[in-house]
Protein backbone atom coordinates (compact mmCIF):
# COMPACT_ATOMS: atom_id res chain seq x y z
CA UNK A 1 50.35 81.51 110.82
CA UNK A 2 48.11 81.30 114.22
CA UNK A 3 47.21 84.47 115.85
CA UNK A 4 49.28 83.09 119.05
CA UNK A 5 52.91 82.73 116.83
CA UNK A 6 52.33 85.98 116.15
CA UNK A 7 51.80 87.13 119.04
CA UNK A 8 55.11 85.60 120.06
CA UNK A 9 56.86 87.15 117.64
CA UNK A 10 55.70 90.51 117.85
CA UNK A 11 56.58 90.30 121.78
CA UNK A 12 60.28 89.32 121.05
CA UNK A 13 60.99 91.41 118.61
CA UNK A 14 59.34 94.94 120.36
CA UNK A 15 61.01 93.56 123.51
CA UNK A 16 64.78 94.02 121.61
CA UNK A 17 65.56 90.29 121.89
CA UNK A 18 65.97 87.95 118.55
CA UNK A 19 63.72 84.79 118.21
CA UNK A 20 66.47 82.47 120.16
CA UNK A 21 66.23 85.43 123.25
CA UNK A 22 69.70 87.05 122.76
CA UNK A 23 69.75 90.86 123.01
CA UNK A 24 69.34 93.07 120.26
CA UNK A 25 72.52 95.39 120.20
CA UNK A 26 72.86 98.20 118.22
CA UNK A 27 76.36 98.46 116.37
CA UNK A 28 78.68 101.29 117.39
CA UNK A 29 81.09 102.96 115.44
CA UNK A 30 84.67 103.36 116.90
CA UNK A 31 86.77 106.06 116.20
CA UNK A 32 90.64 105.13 114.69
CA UNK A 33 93.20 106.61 117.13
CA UNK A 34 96.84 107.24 116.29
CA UNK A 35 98.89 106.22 119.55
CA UNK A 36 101.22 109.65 120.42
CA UNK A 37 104.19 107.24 120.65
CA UNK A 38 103.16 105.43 117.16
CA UNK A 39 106.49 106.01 114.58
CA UNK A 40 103.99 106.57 111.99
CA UNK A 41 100.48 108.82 111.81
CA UNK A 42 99.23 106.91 108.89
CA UNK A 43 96.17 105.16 109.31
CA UNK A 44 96.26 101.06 108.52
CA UNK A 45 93.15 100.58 107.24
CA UNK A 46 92.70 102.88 104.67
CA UNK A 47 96.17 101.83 102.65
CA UNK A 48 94.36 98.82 100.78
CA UNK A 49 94.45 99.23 97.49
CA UNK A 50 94.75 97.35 94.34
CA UNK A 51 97.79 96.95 91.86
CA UNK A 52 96.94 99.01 88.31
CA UNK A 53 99.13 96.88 86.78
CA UNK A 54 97.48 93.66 87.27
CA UNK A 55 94.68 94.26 89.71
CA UNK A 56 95.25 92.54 92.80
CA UNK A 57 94.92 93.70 96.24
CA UNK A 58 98.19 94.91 97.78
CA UNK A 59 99.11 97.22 101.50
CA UNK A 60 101.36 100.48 101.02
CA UNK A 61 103.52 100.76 104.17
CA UNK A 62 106.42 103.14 104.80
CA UNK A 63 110.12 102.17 104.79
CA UNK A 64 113.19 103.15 106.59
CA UNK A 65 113.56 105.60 104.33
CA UNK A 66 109.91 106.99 104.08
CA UNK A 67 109.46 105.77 100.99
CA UNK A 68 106.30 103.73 100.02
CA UNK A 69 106.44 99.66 99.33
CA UNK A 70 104.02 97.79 98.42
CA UNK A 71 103.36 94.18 99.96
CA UNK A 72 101.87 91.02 99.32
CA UNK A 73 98.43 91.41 101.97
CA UNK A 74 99.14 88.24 103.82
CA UNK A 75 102.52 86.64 105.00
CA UNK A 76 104.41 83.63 104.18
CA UNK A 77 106.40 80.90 105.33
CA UNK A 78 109.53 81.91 105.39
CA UNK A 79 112.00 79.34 103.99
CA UNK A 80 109.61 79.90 100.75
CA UNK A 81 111.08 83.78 100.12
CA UNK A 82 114.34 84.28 99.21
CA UNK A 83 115.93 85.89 101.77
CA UNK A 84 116.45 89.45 99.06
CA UNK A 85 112.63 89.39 99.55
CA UNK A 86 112.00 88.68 103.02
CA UNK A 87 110.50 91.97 104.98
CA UNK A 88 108.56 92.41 108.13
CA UNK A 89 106.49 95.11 109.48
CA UNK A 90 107.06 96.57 113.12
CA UNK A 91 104.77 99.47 114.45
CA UNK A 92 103.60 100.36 110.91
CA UNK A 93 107.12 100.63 109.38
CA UNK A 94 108.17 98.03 106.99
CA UNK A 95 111.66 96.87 107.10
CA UNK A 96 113.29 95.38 103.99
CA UNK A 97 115.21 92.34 106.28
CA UNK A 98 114.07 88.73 108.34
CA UNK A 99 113.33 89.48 111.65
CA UNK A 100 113.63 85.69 112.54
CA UNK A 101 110.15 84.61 112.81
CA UNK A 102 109.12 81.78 110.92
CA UNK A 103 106.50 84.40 108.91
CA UNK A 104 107.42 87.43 106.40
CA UNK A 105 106.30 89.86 103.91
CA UNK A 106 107.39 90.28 100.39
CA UNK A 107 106.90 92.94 98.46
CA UNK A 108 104.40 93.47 95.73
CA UNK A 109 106.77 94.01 92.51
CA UNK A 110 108.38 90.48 93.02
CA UNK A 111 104.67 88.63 92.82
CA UNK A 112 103.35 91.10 90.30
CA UNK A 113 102.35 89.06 86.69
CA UNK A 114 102.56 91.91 84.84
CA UNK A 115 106.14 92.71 85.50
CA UNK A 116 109.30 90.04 84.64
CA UNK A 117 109.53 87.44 87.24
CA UNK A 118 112.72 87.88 89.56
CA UNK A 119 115.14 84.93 89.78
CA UNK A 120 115.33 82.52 91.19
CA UNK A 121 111.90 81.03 91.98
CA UNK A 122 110.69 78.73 94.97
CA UNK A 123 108.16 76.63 93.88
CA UNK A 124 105.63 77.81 96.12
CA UNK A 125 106.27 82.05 94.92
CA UNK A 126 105.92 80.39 91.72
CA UNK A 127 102.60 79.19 92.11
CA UNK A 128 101.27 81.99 93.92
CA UNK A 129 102.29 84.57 90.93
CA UNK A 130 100.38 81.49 88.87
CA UNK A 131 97.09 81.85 91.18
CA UNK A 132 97.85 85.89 90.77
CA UNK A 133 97.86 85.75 87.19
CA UNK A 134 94.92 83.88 86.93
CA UNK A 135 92.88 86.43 89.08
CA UNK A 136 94.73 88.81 86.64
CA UNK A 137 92.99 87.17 83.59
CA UNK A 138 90.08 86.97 84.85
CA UNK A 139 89.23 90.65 85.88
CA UNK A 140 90.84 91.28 82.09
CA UNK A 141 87.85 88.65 80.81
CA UNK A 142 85.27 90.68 83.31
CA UNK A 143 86.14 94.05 81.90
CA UNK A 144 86.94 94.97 85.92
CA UNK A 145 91.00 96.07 85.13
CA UNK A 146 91.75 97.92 82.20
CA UNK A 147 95.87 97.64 81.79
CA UNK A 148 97.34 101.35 81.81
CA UNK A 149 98.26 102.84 78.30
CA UNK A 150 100.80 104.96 77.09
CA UNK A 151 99.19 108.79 76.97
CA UNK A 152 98.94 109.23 72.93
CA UNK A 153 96.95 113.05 73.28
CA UNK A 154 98.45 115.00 70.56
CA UNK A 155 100.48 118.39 72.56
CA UNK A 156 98.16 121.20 72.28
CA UNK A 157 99.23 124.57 70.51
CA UNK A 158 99.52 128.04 72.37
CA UNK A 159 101.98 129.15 74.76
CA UNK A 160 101.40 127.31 77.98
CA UNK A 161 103.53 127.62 81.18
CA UNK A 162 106.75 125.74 82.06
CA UNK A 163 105.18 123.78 84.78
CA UNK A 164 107.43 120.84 85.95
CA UNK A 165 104.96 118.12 86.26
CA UNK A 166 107.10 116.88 89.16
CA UNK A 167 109.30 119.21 90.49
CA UNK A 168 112.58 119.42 92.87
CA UNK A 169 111.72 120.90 96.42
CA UNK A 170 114.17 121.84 98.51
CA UNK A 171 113.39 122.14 102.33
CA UNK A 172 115.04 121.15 105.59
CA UNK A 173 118.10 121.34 103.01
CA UNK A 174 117.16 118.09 101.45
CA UNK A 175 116.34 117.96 97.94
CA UNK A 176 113.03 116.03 97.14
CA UNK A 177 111.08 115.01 94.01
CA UNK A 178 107.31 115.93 94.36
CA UNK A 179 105.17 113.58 92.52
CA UNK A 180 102.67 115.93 91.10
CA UNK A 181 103.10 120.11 90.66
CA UNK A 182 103.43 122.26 92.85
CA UNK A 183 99.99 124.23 93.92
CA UNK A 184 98.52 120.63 93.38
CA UNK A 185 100.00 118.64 96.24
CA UNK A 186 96.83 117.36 99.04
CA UNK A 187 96.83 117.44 102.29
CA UNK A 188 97.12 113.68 103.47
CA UNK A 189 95.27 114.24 106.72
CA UNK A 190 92.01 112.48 107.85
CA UNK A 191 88.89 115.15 107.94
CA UNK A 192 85.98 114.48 110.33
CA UNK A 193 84.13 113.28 108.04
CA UNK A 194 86.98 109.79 107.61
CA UNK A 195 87.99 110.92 104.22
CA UNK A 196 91.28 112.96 102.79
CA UNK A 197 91.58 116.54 103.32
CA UNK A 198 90.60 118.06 100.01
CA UNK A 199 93.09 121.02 100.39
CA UNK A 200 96.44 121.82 98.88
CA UNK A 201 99.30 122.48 100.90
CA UNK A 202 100.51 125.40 98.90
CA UNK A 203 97.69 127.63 100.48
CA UNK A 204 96.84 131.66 100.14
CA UNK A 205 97.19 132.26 104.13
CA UNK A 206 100.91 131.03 104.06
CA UNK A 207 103.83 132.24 102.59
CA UNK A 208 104.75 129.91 99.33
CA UNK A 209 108.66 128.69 98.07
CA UNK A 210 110.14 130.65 95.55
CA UNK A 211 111.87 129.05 92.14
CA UNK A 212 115.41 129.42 91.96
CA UNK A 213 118.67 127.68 90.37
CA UNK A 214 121.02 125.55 92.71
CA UNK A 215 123.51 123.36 91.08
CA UNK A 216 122.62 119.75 90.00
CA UNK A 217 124.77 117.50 91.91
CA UNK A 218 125.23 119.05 95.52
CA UNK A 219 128.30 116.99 96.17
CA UNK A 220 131.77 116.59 95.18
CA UNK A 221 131.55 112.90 94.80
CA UNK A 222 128.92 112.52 92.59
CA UNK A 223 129.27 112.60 89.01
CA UNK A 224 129.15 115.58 87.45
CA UNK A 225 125.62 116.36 85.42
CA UNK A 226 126.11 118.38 82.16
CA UNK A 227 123.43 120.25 82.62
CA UNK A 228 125.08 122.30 85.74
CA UNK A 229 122.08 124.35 87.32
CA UNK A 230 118.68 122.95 87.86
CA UNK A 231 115.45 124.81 88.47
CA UNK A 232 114.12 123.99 92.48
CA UNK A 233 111.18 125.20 94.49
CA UNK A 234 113.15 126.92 97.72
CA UNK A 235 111.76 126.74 100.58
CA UNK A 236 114.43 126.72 103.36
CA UNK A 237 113.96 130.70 103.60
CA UNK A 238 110.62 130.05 105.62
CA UNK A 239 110.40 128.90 109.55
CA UNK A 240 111.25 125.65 110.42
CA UNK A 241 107.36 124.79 111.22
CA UNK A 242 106.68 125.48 107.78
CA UNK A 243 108.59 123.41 105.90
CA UNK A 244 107.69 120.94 108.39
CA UNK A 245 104.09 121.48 107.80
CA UNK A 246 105.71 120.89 103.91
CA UNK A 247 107.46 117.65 104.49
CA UNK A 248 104.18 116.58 106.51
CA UNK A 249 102.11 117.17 103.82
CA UNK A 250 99.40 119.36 105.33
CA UNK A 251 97.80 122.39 104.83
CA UNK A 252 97.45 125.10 107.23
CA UNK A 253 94.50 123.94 109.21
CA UNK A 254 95.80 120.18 109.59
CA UNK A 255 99.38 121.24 110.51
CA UNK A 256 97.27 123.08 113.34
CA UNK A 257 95.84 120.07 114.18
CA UNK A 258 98.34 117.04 115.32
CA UNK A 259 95.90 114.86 116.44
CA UNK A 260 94.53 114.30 113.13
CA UNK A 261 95.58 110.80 111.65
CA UNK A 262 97.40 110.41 107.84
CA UNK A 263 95.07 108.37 105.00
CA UNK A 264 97.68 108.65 102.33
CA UNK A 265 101.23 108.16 102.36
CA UNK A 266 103.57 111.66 101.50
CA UNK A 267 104.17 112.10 97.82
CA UNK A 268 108.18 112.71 98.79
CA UNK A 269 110.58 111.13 97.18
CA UNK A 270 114.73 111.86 97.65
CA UNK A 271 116.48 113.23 94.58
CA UNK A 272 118.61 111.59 93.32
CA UNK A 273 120.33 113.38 89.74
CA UNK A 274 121.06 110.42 88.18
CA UNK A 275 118.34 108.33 88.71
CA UNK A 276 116.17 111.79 88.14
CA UNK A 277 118.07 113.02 85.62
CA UNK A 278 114.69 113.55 83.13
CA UNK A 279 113.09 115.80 85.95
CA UNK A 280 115.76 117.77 85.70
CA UNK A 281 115.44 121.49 84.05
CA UNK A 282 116.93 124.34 83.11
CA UNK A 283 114.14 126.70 83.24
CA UNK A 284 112.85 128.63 85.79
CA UNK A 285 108.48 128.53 85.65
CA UNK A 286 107.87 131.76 85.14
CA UNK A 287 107.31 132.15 81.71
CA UNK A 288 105.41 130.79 78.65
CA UNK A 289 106.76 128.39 76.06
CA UNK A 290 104.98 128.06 72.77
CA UNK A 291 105.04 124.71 70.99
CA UNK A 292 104.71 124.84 67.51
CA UNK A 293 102.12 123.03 65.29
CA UNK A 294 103.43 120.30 63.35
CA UNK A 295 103.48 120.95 59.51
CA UNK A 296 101.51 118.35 57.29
């Protein structure tokens, strides 16, 4: 290389142009914003994630209902989707109907290879759960997905404590099924730093629920459980902005704080009894059971 190309280069590139002469410009990070008027504080792009059934890439939104679904990332044409599939997202909220435009979503569960294919079939969903089930095989071939297995731990000995692993909460008198115990529900709320609030939302500075029994169905027409009382986590005896803060899912600090954006969706699920019936108990968790070692 001469001594005058060099020159050259050394020039351009001290002067904060590239070779062609176009400016050097330094990338800036942008800050995700929730818009006050937005029906939902969840954050978009952090609700990528992939299937553990089969492995491919799906978006959790939230329903109607506040419930999560699960959707196919990118939309179709919609004659292709039978219209019991068709669903469309407006301002972050996924609704389970057409809303007329020649595009829609479908959910997740109706492409997913690992589960029973719904009928009946277009041709077209039918090759795309084809092109899914190869992408499927292949990260089984890779080693990448690893299919979930049924937990075969032996049950340890000892007395241990009756901890529902997903107990009933009951606040703003709604009944709700947690998805995980009690003192280990997280905070959903963004930290500074872009990543979920490591807290619990059962926290020392604030008062906590109390366990209690409340009868099973809490209707007259629904069918009556046999098992008449059920044990619940009460909450309605604390202020209104605390189980608030509760059906939020935040702790303390983030409840103080409504500026801060959601990363994960809320755990909260409506009870049902008879679709719940197996979370159902009788047993208040305040004492120890001991399970007995089986005799060989």
């Amino acid at each position: 290389m001469s001594t005058v190309t060099f020159a050259v280069m050394s020039s351009t590139a001290s002067s904060g142009r590239r070779w062609d002469g176009t400016p050097v410009r330094p990338y800036r990070q942008r800050a995700l914003r929730v818009a006050p008027d937005s029906p939902t504080r969840l954050v978009r792009s952090a609700q990528s994630s992939r299937c553990r059934d089969c492995g491919n890439r799906i978006d959790w939104y939230t329903r109607t209902d506040n419930r999560p679904v699960s959707l196919h990332p990118h939309e179709l044409d919609a004659t292709t989707v039978p219209v019991a599939n068709r669903w469309h997202v407006s301002s972050g909220i996924a609704h389970p109907a057409d809303d007329g435009t020649p595009w829609c979503r479908i959910p997740h569960l109706a492409l997913c290879p690992a589960r029973p294919a719904p009928t009946p079939l277009t041709s077209q969903i039918a090759a795309l759960r084809r092109h899914l089930a190869l992408h499927t095989r292949r990260l089984l071939d890779t080693g990448t997905l690893t299919p979930p297995t049924p937990d075969t731990t032996p049950p340890a000995t000892g007395p241990e404590p009756c901890r529902p692993a997903r107990p009933i909460v009951l606040l703003l008198h709604t009944r709700y099924l947690a998805a995980q115990p009690v003192d280990t529900i997280q905070c959903v709320a963004q930290t500074r730093r872009r990543h979920r609030c490591t807290h619990t939302v059962l926290s020392p500075s604030a008062p906590p629920g109390t366990w209690t029994f409340i009868p099973a169905t809490s209707s007259r027409r629904q069918l009556t459980i046999p098992d008449g009382l059920m044990a619940i986590y009460d909450l309605t005896h604390l202020t209104y902005a605390e189980q608030l803060r509760w059906r939020h899912q935040r702790c303390p600090h983030h409840a103080a704080t409504p500026g801060a954006a959601d990363l994960a969706l809320c755990d909260w699920e409506p009870f049902d009894p008879l679709l719940h019936h197996q979370h159902i108990h009788n047993r208040l968790p305040t004492t120890a059971r001991h399970r007995t070692q089986a005799r060989t």
